[in-house]
C-alpha atoms as a PDB file:
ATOM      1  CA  UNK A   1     168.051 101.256  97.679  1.00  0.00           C
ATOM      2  CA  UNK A   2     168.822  98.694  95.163  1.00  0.00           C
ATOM      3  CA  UNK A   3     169.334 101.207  92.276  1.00  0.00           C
ATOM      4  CA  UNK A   4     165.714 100.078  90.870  1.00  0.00           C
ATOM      5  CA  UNK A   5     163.184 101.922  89.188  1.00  0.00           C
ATOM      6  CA  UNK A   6     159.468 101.363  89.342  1.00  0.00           C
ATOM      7  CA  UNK A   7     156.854 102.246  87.375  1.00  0.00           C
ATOM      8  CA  UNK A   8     152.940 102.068  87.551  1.00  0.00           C
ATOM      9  CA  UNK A   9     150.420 101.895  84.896  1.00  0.00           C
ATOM     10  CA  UNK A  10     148.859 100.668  82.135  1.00  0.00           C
ATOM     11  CA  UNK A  11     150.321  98.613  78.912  1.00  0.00           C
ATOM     12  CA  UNK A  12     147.840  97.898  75.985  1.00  0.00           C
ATOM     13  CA  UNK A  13     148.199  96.357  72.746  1.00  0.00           C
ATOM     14  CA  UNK A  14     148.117  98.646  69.728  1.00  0.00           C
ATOM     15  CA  UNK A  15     147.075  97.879  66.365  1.00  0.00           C
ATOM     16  CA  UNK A  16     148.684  99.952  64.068  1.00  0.00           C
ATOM     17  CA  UNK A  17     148.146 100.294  60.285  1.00  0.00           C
ATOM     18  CA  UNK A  18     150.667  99.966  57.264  1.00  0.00           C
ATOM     19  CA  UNK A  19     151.800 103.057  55.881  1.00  0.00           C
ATOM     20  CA  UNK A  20     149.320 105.139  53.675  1.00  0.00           C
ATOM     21  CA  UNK A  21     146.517 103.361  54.835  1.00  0.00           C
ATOM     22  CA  UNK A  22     143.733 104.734  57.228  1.00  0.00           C
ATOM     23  CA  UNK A  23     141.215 102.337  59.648  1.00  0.00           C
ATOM     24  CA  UNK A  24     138.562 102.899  57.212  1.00  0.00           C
ATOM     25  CA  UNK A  25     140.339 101.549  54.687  1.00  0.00           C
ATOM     26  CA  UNK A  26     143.056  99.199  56.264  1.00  0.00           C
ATOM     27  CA  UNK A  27     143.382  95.447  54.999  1.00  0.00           C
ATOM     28  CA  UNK A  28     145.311  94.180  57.741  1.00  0.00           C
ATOM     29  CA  UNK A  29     146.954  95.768  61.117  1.00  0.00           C
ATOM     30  CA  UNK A  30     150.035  95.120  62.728  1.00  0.00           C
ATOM     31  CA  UNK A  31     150.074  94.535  66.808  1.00  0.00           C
ATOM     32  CA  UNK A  32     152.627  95.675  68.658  1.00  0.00           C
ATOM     33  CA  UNK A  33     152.393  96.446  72.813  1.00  0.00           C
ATOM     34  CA  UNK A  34     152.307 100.335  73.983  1.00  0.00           C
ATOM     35  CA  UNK A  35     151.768 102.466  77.383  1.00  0.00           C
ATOM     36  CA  UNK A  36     153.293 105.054  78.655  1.00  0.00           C
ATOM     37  CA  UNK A  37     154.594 103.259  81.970  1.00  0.00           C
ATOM     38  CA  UNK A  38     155.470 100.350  80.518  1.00  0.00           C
ATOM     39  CA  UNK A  39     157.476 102.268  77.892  1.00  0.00           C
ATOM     40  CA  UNK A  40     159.585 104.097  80.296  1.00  0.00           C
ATOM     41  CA  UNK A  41     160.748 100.645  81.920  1.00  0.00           C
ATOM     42  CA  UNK A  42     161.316  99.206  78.482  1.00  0.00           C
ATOM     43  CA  UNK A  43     163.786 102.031  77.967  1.00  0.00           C
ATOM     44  CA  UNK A  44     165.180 101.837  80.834  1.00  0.00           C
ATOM     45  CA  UNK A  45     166.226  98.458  81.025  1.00  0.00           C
ATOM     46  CA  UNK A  46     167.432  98.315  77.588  1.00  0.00           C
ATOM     47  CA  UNK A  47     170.173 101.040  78.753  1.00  0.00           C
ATOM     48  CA  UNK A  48     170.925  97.988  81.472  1.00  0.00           C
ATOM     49  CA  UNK A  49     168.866  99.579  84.544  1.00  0.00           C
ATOM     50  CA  UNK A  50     166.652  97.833  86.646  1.00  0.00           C
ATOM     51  CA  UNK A  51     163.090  98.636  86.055  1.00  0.00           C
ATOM     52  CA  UNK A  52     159.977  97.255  87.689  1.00  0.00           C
ATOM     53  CA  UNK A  53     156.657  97.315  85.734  1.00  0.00           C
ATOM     54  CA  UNK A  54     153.645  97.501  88.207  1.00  0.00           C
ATOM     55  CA  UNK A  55     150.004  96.576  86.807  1.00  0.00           C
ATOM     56  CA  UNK A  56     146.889  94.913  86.506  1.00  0.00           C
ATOM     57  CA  UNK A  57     146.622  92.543  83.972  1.00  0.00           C
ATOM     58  CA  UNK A  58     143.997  90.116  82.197  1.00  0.00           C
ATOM     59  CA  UNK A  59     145.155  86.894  82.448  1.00  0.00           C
ATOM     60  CA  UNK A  60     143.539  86.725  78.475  1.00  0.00           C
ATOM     61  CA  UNK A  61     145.767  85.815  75.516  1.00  0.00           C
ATOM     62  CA  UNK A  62     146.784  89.753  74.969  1.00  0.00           C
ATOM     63  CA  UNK A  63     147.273  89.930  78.500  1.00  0.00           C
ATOM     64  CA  UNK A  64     150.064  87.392  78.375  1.00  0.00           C
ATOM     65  CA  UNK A  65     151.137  88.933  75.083  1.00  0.00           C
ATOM     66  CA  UNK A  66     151.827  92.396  77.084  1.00  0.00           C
ATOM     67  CA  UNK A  67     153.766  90.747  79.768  1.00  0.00           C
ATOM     68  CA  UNK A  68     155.683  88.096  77.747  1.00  0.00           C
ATOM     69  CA  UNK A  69     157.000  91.406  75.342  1.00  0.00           C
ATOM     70  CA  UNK A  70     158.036  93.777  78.563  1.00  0.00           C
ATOM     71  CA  UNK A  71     160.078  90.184  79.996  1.00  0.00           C
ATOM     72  CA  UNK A  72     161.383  89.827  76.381  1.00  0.00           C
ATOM     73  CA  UNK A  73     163.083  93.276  77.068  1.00  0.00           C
ATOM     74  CA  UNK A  74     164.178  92.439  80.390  1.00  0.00           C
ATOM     75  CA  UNK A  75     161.651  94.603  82.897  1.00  0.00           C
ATOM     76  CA  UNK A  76     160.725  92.794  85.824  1.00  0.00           C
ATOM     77  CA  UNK A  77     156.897  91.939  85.897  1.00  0.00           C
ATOM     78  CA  UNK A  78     156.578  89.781  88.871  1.00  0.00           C
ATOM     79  CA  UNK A  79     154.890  92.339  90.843  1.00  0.00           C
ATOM     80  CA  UNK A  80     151.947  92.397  88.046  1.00  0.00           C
ATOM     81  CA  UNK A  81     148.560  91.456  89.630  1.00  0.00           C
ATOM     82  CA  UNK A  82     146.685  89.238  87.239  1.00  0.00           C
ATOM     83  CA  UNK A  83     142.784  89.595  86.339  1.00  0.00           C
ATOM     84  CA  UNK A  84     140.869  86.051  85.840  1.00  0.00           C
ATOM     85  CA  UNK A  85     138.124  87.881  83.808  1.00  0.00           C
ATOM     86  CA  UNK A  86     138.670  90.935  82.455  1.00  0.00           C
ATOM     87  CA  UNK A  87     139.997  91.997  79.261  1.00  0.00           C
ATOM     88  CA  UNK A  88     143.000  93.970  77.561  1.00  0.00           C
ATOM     89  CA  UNK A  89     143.001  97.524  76.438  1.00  0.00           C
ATOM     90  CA  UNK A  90     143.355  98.208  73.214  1.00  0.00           C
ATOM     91  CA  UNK A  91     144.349 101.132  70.770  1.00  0.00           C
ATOM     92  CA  UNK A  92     144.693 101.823  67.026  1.00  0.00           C
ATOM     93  CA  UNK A  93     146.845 104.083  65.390  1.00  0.00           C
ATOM     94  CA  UNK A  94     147.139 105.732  62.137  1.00  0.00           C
ATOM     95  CA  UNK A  95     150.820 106.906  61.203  1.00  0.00           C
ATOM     96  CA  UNK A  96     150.928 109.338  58.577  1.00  0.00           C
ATOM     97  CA  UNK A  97     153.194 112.679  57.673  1.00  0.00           C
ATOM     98  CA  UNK A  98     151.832 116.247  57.321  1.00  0.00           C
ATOM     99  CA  UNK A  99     149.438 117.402  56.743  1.00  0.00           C
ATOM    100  CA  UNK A 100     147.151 113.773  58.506  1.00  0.00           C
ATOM    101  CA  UNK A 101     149.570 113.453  61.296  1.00  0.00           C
ATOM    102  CA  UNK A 102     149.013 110.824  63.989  1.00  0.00           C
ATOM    103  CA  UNK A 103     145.374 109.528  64.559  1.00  0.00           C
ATOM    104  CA  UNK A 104     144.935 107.719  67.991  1.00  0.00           C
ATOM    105  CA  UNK A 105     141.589 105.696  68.681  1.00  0.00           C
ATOM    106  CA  UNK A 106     141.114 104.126  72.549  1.00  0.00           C
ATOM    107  CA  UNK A 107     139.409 100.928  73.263  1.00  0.00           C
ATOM    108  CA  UNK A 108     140.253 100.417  76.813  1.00  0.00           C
ATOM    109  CA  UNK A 109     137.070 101.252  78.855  1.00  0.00           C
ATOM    110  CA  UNK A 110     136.597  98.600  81.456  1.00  0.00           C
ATOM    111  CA  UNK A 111     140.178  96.939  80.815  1.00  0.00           C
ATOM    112  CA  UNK A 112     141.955  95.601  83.559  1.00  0.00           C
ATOM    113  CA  UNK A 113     144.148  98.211  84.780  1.00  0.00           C
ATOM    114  CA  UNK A 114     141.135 100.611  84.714  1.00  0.00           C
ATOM    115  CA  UNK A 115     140.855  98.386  88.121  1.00  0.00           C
ATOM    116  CA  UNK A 116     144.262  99.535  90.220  1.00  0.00           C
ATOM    117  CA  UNK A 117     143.662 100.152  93.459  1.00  0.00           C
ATOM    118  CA  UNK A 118     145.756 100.084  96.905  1.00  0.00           C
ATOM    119  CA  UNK A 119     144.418  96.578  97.270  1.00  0.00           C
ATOM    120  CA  UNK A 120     144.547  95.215  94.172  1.00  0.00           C
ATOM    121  CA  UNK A 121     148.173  95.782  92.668  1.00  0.00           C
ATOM    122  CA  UNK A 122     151.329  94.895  94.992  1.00  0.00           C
ATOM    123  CA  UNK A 123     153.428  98.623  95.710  1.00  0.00           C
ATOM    124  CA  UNK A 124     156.185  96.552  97.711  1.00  0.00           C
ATOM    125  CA  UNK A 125     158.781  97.033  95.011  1.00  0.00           C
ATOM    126  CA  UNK A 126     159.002 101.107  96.172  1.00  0.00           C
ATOM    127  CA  UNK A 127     160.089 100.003  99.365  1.00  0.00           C
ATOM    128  CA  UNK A 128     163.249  99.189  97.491  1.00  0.00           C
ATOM    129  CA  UNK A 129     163.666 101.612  94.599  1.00  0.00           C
ATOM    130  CA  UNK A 130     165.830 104.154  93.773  1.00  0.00           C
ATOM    131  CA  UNK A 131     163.403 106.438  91.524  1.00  0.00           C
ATOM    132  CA  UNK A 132     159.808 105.742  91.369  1.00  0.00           C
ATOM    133  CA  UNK A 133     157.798 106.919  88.091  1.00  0.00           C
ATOM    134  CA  UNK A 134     153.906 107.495  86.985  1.00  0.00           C
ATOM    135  CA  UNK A 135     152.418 109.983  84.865  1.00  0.00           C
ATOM    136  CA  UNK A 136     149.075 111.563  84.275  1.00  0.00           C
ATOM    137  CA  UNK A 137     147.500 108.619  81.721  1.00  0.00           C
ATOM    138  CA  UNK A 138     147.255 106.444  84.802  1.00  0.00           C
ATOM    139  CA  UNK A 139     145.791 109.023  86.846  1.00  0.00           C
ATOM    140  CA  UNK A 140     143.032 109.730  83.764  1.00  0.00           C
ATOM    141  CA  UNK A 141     142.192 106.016  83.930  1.00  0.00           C
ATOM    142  CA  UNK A 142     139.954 106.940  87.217  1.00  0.00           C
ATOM    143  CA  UNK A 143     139.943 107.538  90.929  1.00  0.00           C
ATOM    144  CA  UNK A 144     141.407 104.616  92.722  1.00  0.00           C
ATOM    145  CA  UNK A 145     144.151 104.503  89.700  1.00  0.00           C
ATOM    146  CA  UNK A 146     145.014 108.505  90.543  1.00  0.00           C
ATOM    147  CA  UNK A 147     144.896 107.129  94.329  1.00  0.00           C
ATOM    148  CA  UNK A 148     146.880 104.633  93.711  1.00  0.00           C
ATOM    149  CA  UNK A 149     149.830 106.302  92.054  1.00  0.00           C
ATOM    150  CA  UNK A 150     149.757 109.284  94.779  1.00  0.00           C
ATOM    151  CA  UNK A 151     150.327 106.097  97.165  1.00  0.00           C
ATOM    152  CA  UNK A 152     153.219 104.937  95.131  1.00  0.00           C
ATOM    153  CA  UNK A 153     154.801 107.931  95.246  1.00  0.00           C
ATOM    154  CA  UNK A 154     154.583 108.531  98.857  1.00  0.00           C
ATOM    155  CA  UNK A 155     155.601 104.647  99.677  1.00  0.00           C
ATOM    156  CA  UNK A 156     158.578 105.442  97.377  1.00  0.00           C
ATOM    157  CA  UNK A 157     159.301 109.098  98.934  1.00  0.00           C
ATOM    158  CA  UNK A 158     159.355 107.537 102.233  1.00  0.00           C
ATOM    159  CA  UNK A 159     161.725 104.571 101.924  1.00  0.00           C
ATOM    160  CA  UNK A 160     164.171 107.701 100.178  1.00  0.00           C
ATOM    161  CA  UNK A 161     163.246 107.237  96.325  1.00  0.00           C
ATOM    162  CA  UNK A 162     163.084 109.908  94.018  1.00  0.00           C
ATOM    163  CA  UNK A 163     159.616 110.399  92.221  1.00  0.00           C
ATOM    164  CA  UNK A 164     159.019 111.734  88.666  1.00  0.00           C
ATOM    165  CA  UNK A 165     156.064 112.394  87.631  1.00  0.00           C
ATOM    166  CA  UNK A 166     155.528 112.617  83.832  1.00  0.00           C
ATOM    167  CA  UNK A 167     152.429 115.154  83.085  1.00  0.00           C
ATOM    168  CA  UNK A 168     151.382 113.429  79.912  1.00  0.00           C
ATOM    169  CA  UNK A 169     147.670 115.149  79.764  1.00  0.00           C
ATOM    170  CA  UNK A 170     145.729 113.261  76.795  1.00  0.00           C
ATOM    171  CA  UNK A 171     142.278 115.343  75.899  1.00  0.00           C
ATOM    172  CA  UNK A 172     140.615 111.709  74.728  1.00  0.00           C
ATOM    173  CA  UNK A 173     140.548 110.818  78.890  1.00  0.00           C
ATOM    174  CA  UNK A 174     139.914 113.435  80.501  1.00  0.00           C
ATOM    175  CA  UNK A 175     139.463 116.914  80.722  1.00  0.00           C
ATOM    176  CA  UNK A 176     141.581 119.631  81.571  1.00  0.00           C
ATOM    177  CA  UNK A 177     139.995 120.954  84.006  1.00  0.00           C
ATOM    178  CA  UNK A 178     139.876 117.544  85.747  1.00  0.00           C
ATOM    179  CA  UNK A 179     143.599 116.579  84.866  1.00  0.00           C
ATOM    180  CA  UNK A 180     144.724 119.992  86.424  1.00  0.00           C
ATOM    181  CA  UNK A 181     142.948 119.251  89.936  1.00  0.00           C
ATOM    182  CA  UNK A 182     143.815 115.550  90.228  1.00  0.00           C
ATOM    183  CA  UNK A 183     147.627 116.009  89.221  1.00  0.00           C
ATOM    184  CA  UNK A 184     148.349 118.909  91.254  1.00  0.00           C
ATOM    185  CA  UNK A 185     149.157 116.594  94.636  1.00  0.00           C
ATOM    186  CA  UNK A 186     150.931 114.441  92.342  1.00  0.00           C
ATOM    187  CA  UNK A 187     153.112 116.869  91.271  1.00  0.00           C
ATOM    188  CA  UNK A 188     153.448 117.987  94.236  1.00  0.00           C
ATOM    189  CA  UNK A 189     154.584 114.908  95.789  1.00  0.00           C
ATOM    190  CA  UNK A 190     157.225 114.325  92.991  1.00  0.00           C
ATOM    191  CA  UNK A 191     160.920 115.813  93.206  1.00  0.00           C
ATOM    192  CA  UNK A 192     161.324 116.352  89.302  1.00  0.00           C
ATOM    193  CA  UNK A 193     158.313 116.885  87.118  1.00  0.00           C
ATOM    194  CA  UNK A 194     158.158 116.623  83.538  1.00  0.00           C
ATOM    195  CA  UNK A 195     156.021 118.328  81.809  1.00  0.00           C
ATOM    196  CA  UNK A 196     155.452 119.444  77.698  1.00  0.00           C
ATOM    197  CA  UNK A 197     154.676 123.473  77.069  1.00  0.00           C
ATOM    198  CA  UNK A 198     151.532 122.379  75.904  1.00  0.00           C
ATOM    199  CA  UNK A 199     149.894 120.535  78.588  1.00  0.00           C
ATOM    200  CA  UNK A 200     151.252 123.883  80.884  1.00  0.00           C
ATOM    201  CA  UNK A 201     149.444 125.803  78.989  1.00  0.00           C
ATOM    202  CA  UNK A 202     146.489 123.946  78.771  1.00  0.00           C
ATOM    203  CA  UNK A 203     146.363 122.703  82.109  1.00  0.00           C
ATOM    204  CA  UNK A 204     148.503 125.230  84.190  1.00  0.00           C
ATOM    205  CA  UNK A 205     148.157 128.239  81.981  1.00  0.00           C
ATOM    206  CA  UNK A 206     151.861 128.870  81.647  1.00  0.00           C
ATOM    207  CA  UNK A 207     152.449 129.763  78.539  1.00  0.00           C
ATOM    208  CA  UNK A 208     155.437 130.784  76.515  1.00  0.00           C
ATOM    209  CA  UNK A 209     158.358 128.580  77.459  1.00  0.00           C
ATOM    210  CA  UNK A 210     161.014 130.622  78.736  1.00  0.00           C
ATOM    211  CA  UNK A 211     163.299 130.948  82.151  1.00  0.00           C
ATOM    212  CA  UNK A 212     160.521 133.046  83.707  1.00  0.00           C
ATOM    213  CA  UNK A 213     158.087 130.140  82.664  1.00  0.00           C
ATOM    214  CA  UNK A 214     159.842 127.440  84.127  1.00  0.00           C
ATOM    215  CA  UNK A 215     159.739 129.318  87.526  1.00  0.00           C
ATOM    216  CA  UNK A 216     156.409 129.831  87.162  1.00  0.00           C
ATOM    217  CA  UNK A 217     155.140 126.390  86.694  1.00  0.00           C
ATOM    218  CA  UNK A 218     157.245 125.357  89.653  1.00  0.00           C
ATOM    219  CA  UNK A 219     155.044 127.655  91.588  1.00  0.00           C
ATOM    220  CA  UNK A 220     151.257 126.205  90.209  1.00  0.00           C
ATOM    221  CA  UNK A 221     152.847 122.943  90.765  1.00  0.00           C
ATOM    222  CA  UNK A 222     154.955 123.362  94.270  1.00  0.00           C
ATOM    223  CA  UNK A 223     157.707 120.582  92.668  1.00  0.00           C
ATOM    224  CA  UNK A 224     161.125 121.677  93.269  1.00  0.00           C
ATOM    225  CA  UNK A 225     162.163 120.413  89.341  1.00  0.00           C
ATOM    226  CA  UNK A 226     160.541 121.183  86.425  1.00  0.00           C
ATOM    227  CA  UNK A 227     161.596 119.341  82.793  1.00  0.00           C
ATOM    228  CA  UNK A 228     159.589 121.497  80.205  1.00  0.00           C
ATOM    229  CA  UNK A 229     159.300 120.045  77.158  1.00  0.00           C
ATOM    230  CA  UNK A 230     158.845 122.131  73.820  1.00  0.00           C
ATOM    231  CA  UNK A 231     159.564 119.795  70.923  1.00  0.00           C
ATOM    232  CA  UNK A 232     162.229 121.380  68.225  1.00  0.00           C
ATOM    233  CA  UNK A 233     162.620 124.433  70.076  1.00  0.00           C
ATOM    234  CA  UNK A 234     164.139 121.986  73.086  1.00  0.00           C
ATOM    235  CA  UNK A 235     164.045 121.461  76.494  1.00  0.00           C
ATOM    236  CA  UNK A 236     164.348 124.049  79.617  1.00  0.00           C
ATOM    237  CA  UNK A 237     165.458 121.955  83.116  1.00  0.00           C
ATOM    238  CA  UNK A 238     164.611 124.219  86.598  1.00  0.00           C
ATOM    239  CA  UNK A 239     166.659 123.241  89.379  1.00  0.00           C
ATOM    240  CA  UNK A 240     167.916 124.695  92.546  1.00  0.00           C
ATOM    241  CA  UNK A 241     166.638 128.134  91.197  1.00  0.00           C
ATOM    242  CA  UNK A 242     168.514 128.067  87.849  1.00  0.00           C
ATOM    243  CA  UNK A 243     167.027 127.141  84.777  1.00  0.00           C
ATOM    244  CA  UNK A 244     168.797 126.086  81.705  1.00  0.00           C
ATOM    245  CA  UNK A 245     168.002 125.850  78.087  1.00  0.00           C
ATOM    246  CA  UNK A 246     169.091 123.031  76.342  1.00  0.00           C
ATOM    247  CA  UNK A 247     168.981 122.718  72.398  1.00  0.00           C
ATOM    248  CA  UNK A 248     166.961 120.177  70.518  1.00  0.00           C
ATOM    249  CA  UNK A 249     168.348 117.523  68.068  1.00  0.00           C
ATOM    250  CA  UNK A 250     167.473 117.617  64.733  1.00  0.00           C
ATOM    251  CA  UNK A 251     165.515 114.646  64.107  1.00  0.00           C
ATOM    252  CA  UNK A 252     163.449 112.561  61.254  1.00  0.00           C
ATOM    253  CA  UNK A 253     160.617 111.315  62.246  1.00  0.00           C
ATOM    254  CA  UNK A 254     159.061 108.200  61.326  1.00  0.00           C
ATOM    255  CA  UNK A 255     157.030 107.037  64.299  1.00  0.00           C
ATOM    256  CA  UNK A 256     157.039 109.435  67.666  1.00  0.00           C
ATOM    257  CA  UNK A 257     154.841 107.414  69.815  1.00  0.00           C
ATOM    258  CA  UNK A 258     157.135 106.811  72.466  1.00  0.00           C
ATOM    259  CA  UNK A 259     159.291 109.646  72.296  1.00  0.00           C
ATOM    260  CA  UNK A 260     158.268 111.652  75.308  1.00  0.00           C
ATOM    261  CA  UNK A 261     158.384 108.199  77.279  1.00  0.00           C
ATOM    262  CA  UNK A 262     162.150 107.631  76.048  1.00  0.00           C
ATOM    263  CA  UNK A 263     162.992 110.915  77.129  1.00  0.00           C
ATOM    264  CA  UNK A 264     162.002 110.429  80.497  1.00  0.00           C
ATOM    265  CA  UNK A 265     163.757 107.011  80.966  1.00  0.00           C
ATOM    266  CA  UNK A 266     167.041 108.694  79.794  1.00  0.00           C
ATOM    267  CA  UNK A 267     166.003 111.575  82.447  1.00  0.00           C
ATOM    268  CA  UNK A 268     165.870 109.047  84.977  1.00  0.00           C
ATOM    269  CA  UNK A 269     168.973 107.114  84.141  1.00  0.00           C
ATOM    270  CA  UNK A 270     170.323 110.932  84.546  1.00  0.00           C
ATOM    271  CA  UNK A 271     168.699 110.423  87.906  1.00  0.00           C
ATOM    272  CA  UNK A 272     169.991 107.536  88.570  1.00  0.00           C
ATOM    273  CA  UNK A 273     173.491 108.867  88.288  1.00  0.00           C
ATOM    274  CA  UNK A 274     172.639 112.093  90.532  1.00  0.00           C
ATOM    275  CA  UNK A 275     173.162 114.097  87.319  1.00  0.00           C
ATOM    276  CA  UNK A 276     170.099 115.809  85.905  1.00  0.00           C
ATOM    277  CA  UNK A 277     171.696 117.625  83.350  1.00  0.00           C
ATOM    278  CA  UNK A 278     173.495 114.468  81.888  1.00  0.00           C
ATOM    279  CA  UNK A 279     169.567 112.999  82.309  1.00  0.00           C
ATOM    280  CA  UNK A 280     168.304 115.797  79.842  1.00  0.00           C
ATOM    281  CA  UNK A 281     170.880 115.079  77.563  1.00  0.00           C
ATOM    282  CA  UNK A 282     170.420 111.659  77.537  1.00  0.00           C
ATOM    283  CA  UNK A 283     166.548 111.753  77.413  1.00  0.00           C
ATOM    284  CA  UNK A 284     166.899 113.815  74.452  1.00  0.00           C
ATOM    285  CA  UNK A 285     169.188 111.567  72.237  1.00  0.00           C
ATOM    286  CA  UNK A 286     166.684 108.898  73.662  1.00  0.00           C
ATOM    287  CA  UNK A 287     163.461 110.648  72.243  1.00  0.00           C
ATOM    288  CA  UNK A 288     165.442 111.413  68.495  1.00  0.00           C
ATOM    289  CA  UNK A 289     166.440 108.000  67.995  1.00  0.00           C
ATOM    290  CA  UNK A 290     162.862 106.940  69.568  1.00  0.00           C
ATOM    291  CA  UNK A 291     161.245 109.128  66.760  1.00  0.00           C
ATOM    292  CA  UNK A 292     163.011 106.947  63.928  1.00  0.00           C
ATOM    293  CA  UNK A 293     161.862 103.627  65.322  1.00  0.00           C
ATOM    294  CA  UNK A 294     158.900 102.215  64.382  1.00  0.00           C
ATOM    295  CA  UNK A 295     156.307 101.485  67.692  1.00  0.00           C
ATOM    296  CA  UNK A 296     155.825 102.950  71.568  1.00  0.00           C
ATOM    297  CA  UNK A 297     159.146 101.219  72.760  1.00  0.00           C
ATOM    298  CA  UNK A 298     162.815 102.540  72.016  1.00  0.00           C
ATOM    299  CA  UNK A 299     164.765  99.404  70.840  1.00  0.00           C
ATOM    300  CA  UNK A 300     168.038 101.204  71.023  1.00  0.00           C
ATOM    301  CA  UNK A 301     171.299 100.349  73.110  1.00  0.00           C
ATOM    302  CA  UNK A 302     173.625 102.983  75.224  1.00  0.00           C
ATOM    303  CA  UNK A 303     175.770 102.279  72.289  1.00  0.00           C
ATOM    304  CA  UNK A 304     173.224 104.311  70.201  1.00  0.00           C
ATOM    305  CA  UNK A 305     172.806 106.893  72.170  1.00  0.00           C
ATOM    306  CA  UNK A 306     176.587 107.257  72.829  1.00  0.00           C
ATOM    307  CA  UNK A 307     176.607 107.759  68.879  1.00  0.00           C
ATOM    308  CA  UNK A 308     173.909 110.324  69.081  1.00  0.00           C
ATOM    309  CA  UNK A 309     175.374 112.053  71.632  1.00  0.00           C
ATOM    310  CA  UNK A 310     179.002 112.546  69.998  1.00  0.00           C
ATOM    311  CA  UNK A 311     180.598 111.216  72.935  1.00  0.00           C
ATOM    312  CA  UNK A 312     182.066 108.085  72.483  1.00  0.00           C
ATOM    313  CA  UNK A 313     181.885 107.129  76.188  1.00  0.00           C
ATOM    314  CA  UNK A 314     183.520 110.614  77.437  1.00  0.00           C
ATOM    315  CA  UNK A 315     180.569 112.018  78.527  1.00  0.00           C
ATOM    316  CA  UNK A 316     178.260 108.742  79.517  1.00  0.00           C
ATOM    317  CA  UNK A 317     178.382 107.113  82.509  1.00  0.00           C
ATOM    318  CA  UNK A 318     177.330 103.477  82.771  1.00  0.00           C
END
């Protein structure tokens, strides 16, 4: 294993507008590039990792525009599979405070990673990897993209990776019902799953966040790790039949697209050192300084996180 991590899925371009303003009413919108996948490896090499992006990809101006931004922060695209004619998805976002909130609108029906499949995109890079990552928005993007990440996994589990799977259930693709049935053999291929209290209660009906609910999930689920998410009130980690609670930071939030995909790239670089603990920790200075930066990707540096942490290097290993 080369100490690389590789991801699957889809990156789109997101149109975002200024502050105060709604689509109906917007004069002008700001593009930026998004997706959960392509987040984590973002992350992830900004903390200095190696991370591969896998894809499909129209070879159309936006297209480029994706790729060009996830080289500018030093993931490795060569592995993306490019689409002569097919087009980009897209989505728009409204960014507001209480009580509008965050208002998400899809245009990516038909785009080209909507087309993964076991023949299409190139899974070599697992062969090689130390920790191989997907979540549930590729699986929602249909059947031979759910197919297709199961296969990663299993490529990656069997040349001695680690595989995370990030639940990340979004209502606008899919149902729950649906979600539920197509993720369980994902999750059940995966040695740590990570997972928010509401998407297990909506999809596993495990409600309540608590020790007893940790150990419970791992059951619906059959994965040996469960990371369960639950915003300010923090984050529970169940491992080798303990589970431990660990406390939120406080955090201001100006943009928190992103957040949940910053926390799992610190989780991983946790991985990455065989310390899941340190991984929580890290994923959750990761996800507070992710929530103060404006668009899907967080643009910090270990340095930051270091800060965030209190640690001043004692307690973070390169």
């Amino acid at each position: 294993m080369t100490g690389a991590v590789v991801t699957l899925g889809e990156a789109l371009i997101r149109l975002s507008v200024s502050d105060g303003r709604t689509l109906a009413n917007a004069r002008s919108l700001e593009l930026l590039v998004g997706g959960a996948e392509a987040n984590v490896a973002v992350a992830l090499a900004r903390l200095g990792k190696p991370a591969t992006w896998i894809s499909r990809v129209s070879r159309d101006p936006l297209g480029q525009r994706v790729v060009a931004e996830l080289r500018s922060h030093g993931v490795n695209c060569d592995h993306v599979s490019w689409a002569e004619q097919s087009r980009t998805g897209v989505y728009y976002t409204e960014i507001a405070p209480a009580p509008r909130g965050i208002s998400v609108v899809y245009d990516r029906r038909g785009s080209a990673a909507t087309g993964i499949s076991v023949e299409s995109v190139d899974l070599s890079p697992a062969d090689n990897a130390a920790v191989v990552q997907v979540s549930g928005i590729t699986a929602a993007l249909g059947d031979s993209c759910a197919k297709t990440a199961l296969a990663l996994l299993a490529r990656g589990r069997a040349s001695g990776a680690k595989c995370v799977v990030d639940v990340n259930f979004r209502a606008k693709l899919w149902s729950a019902e649906i979600a539920a049935s197509t993720l369980q053999p994902m999750c059940a291929a995966a040695d740590v799953v990570v997972c928010t209290s509401e998407d297990a209660a909506d999809l596993f009906g495990v409600r309540s966040p608590s020790p007893e609910a940790v150990g419970q999930l791992s059951k619906v689920i059959s994965a040996p790790t469960i990371v369960l998410t639950d915003g300010a009130n923090g984050v529970w980690l169940g491992h080798e039949g303990r589970v431990e609670h660990f406390t939120a930071i406080p955090t201001t939030t100006i943009d928190r697209i992103g957040a949940g995909d910053a926390f799992c790239a610190g989780l991983i670089a946790g991985i990455l050192e065989n310390d899941l603990r340190f991984g929580v920790r890290l994923g959750q200075a990761m996800a507070s300084l992710k929530h103060t930066m404006h668009g899907d990707h967080f643009l910090g540096t270990m340095a930051d996180v270091e800060r965030v942490l209190g640690a001043k290097g004692r307690d973070v290993r390169r």
